[in-house]
N, C-alpha and C. Protein backbone atom coordinates (compact mmCIF):
# COMPACT_ATOMS: atom_id res chain seq x y z
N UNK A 1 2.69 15.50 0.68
CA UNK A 1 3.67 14.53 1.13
C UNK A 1 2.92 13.25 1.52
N UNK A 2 3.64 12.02 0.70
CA UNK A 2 2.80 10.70 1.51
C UNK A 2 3.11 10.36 2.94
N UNK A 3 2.62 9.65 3.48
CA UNK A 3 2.13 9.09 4.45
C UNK A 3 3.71 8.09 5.09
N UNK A 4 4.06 7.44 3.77
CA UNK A 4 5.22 6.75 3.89
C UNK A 4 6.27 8.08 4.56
N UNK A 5 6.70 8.85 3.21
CA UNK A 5 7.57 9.98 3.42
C UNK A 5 7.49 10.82 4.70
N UNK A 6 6.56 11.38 5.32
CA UNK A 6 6.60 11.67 6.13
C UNK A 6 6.40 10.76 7.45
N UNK A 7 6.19 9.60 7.91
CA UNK A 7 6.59 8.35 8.63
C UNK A 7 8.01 8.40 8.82
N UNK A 8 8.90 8.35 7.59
CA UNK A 8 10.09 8.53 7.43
C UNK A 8 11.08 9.60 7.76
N UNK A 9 10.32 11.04 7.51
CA UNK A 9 11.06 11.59 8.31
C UNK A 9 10.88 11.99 9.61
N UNK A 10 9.60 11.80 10.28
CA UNK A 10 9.78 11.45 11.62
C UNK A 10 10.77 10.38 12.79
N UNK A 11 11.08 9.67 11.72
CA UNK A 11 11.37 8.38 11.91
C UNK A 11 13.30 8.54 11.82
N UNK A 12 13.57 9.52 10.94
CA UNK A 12 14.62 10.18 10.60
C UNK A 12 15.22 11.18 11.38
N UNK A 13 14.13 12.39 12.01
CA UNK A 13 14.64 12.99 13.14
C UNK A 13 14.65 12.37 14.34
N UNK A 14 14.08 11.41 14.82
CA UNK A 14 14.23 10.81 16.03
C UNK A 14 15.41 10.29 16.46
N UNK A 15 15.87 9.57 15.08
CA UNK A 15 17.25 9.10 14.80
C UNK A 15 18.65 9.52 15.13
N UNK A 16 18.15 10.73 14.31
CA UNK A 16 19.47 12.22 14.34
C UNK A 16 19.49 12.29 16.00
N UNK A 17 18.26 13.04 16.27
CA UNK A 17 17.90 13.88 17.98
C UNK A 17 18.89 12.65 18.75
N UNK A 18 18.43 11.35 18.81
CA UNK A 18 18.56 10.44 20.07
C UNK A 18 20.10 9.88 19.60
N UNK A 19 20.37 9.83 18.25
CA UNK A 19 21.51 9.22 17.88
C UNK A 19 22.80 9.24 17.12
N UNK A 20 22.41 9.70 15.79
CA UNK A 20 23.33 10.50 15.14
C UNK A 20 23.95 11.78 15.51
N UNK A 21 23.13 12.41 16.48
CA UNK A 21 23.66 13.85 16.33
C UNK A 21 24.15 14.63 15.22
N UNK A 22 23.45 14.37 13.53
CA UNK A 22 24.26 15.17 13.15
C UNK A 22 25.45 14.34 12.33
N UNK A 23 26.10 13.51 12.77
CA UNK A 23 27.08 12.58 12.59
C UNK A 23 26.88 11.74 11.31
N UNK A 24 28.24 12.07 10.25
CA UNK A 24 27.94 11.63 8.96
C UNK A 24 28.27 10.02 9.57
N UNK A 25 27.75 9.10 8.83
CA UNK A 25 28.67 7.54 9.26
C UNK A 25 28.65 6.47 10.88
N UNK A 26 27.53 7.52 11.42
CA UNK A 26 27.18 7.17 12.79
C UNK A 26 26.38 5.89 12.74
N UNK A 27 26.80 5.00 13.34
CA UNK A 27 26.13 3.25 13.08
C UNK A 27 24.51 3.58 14.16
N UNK A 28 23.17 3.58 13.39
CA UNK A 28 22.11 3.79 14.50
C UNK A 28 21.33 2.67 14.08
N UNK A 29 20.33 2.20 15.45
CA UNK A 29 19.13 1.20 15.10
C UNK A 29 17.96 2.05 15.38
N UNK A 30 17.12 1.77 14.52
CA UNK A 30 16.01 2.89 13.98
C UNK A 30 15.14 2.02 14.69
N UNK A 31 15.00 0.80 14.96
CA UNK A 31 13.77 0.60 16.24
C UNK A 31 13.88 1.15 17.75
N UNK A 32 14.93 1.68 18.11
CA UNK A 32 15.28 2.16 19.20
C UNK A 32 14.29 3.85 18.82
N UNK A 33 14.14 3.99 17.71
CA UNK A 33 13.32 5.68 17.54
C UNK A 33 12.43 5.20 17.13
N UNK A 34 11.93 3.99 16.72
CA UNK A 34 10.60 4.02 16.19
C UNK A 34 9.20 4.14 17.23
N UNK A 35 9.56 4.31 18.46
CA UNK A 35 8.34 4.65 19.71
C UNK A 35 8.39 5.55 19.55
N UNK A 36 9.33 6.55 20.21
CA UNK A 36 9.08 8.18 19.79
C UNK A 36 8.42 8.62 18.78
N UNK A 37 8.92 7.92 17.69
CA UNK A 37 8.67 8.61 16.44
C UNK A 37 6.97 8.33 15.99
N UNK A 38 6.24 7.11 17.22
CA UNK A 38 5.03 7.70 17.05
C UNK A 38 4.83 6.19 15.98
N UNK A 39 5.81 5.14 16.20
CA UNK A 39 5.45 4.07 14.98
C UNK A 39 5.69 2.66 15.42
N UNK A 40 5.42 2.78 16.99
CA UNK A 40 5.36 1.73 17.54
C UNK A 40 3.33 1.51 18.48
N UNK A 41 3.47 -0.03 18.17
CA UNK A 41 2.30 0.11 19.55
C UNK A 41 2.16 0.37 20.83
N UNK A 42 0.99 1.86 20.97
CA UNK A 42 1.35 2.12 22.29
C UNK A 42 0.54 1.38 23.31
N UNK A 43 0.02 0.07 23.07
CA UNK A 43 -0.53 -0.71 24.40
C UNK A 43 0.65 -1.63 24.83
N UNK A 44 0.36 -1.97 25.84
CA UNK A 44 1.78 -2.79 26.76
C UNK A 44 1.37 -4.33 26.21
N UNK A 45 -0.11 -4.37 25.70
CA UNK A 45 -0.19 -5.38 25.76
C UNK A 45 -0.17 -6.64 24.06
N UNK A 46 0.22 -5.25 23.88
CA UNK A 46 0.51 -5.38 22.22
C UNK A 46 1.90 -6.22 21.81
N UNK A 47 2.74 -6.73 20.72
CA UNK A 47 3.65 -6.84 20.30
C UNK A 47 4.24 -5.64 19.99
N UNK A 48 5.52 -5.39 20.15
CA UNK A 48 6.24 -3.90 19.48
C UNK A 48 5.62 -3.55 18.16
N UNK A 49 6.08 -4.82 17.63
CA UNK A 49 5.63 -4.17 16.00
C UNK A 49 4.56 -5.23 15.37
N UNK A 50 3.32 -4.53 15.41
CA UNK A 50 2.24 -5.53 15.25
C UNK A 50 1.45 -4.37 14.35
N UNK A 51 1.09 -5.25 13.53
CA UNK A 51 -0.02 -4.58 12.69
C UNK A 51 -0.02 -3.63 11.81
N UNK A 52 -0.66 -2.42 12.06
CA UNK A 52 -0.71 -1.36 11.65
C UNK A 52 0.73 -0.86 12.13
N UNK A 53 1.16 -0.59 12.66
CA UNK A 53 2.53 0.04 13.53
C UNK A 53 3.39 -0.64 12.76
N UNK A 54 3.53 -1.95 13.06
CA UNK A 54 4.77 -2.71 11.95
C UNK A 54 5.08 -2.47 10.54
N UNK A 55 3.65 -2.24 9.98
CA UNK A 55 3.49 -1.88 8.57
C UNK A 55 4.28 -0.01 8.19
N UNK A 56 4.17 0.38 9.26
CA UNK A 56 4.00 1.85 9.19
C UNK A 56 5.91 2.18 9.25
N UNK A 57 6.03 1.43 10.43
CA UNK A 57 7.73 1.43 10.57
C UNK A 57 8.43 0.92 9.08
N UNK A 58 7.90 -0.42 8.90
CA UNK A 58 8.64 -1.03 7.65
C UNK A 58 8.90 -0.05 6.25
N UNK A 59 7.69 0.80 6.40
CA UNK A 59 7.40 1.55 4.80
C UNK A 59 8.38 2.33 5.52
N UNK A 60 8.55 3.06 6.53
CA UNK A 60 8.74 4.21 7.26
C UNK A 60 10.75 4.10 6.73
N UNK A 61 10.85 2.99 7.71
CA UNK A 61 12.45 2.14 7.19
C UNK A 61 13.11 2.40 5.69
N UNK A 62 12.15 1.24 5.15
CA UNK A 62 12.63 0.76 3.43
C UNK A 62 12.67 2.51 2.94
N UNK A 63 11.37 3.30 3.07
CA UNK A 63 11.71 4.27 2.38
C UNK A 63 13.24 5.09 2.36
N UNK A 64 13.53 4.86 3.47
CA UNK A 64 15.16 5.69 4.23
C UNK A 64 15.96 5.23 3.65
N UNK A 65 15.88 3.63 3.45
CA UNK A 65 16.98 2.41 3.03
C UNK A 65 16.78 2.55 1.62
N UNK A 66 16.19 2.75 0.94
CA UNK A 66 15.64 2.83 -0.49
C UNK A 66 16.72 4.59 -1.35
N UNK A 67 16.10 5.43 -0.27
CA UNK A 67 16.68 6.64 -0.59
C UNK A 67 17.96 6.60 -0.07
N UNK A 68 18.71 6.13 0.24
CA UNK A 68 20.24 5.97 0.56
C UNK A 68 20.12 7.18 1.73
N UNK A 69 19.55 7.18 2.68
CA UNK A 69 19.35 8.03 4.03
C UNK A 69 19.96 6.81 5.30
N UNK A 70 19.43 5.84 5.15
CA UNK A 70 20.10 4.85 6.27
C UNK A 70 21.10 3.88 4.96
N UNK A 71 21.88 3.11 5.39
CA UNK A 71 22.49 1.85 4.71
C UNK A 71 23.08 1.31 5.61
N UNK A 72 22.10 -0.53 5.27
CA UNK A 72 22.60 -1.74 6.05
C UNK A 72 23.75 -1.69 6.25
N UNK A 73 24.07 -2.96 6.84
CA UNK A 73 25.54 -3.27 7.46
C UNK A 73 25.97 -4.07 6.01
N UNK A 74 27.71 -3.41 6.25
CA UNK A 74 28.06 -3.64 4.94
C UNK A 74 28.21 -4.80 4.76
N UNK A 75 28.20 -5.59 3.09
CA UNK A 75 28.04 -6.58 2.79
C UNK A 75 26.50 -7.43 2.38
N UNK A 76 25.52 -6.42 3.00
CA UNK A 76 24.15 -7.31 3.18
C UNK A 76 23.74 -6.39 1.83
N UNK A 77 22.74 -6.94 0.69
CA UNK A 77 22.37 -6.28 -0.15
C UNK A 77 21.04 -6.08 -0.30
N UNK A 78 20.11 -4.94 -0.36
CA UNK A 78 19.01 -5.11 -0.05
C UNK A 78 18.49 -5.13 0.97
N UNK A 79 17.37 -5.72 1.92
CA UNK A 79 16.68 -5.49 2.95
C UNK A 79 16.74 -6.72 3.84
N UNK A 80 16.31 -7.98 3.20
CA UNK A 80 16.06 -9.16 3.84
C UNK A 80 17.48 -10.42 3.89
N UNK A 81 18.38 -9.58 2.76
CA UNK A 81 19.66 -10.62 2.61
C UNK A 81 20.73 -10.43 3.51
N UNK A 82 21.27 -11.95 3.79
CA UNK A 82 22.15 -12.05 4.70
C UNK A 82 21.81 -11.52 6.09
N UNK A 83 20.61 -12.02 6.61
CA UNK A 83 20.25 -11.93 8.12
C UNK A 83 19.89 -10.61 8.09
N UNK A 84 19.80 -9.65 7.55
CA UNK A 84 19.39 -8.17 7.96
C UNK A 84 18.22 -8.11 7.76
N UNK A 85 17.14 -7.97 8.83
CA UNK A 85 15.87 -7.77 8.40
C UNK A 85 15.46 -6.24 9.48
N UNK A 86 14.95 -5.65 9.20
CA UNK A 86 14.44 -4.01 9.45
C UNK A 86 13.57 -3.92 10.61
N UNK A 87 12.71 -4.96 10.59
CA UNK A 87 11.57 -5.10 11.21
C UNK A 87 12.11 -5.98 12.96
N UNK A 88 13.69 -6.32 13.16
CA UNK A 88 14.38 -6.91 13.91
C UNK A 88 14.65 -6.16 15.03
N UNK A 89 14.53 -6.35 15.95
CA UNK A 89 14.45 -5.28 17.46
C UNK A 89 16.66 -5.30 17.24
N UNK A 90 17.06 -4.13 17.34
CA UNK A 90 18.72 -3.63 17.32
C UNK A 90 19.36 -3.91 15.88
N UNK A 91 18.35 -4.09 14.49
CA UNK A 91 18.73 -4.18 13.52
C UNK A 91 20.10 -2.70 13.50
N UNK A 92 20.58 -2.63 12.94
CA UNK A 92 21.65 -1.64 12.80
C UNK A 92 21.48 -1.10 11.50
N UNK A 93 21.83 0.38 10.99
CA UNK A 93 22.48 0.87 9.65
C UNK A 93 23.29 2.21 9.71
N UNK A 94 23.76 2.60 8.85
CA UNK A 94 24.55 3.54 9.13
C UNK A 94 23.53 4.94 8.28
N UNK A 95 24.08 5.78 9.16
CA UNK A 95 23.55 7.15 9.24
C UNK A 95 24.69 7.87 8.04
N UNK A 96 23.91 8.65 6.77
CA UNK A 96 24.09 8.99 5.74
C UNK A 96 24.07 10.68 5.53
N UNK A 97 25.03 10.88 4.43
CA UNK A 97 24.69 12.65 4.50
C UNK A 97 23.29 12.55 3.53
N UNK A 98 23.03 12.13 3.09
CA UNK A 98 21.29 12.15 2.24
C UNK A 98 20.91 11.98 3.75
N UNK A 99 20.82 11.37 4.44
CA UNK A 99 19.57 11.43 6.11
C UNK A 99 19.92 12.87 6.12
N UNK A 100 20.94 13.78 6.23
CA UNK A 100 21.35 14.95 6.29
C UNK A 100 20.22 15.96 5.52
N UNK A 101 20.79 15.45 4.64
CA UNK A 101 19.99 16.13 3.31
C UNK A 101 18.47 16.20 3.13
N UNK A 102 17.68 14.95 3.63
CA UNK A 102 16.09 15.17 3.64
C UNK A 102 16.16 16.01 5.13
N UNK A 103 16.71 15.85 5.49
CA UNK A 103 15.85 16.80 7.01
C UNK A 103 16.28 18.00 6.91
N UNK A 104 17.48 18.45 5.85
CA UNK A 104 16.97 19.88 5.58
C UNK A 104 16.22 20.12 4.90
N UNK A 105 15.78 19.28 3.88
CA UNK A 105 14.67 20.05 2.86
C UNK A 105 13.13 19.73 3.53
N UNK A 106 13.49 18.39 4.98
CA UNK A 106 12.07 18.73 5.05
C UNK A 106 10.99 17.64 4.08
């Protein structure tokens, strides 16, 4: 498993645990799990998403958004269009039965 993929589904159960519950269609922001999930910087004195960590969330993200596991707010197409950017502290997307679906297979 890559590095991305599994980023992602860490990044995916944190999601579910703290937010979805489970919940097909549940509106979640995945920077709110990206500390837990181990993909934020842990110095205070850092930026949230700086560097290595930012890079790690973004792949971590797009991969979810890519595999139809998260999807933007409707209307926005893609990642960066129409104000939706990933990397945005309370970005929003909606919680998918594919998010369902990779965390059973794992």
């Amino acid at each position: 498993m890559d590095s991305s993929r599994r980023d992602a589904l860490r990044l995916l159960t944190v999601i579910n645990e703290t937010q979805a519950h489970g919940h097909i269609g549940t509106t979640v922001i995945p920077s709110d799990a990206a500390e837990e999930a181990g993909l934020l910087s842990p110095s205070p004195t850092e930026s949230v998403f700086q560097g290595e960590y930012q890079d790690k969330y973004q792949d971590a993200l797009y991969y979810l958004v890519d595999a139809g596991a998260l999807v933007p707010p409707e209307g926005s197409y893609g990642i960066h269009l129409k104000g939706w950017a990933p990397d945005a502290y309370g970005a929003q997307c909606r919680y998918t039965e594919i998010a369902q679906e990779m965390l059973l297979e794992g």
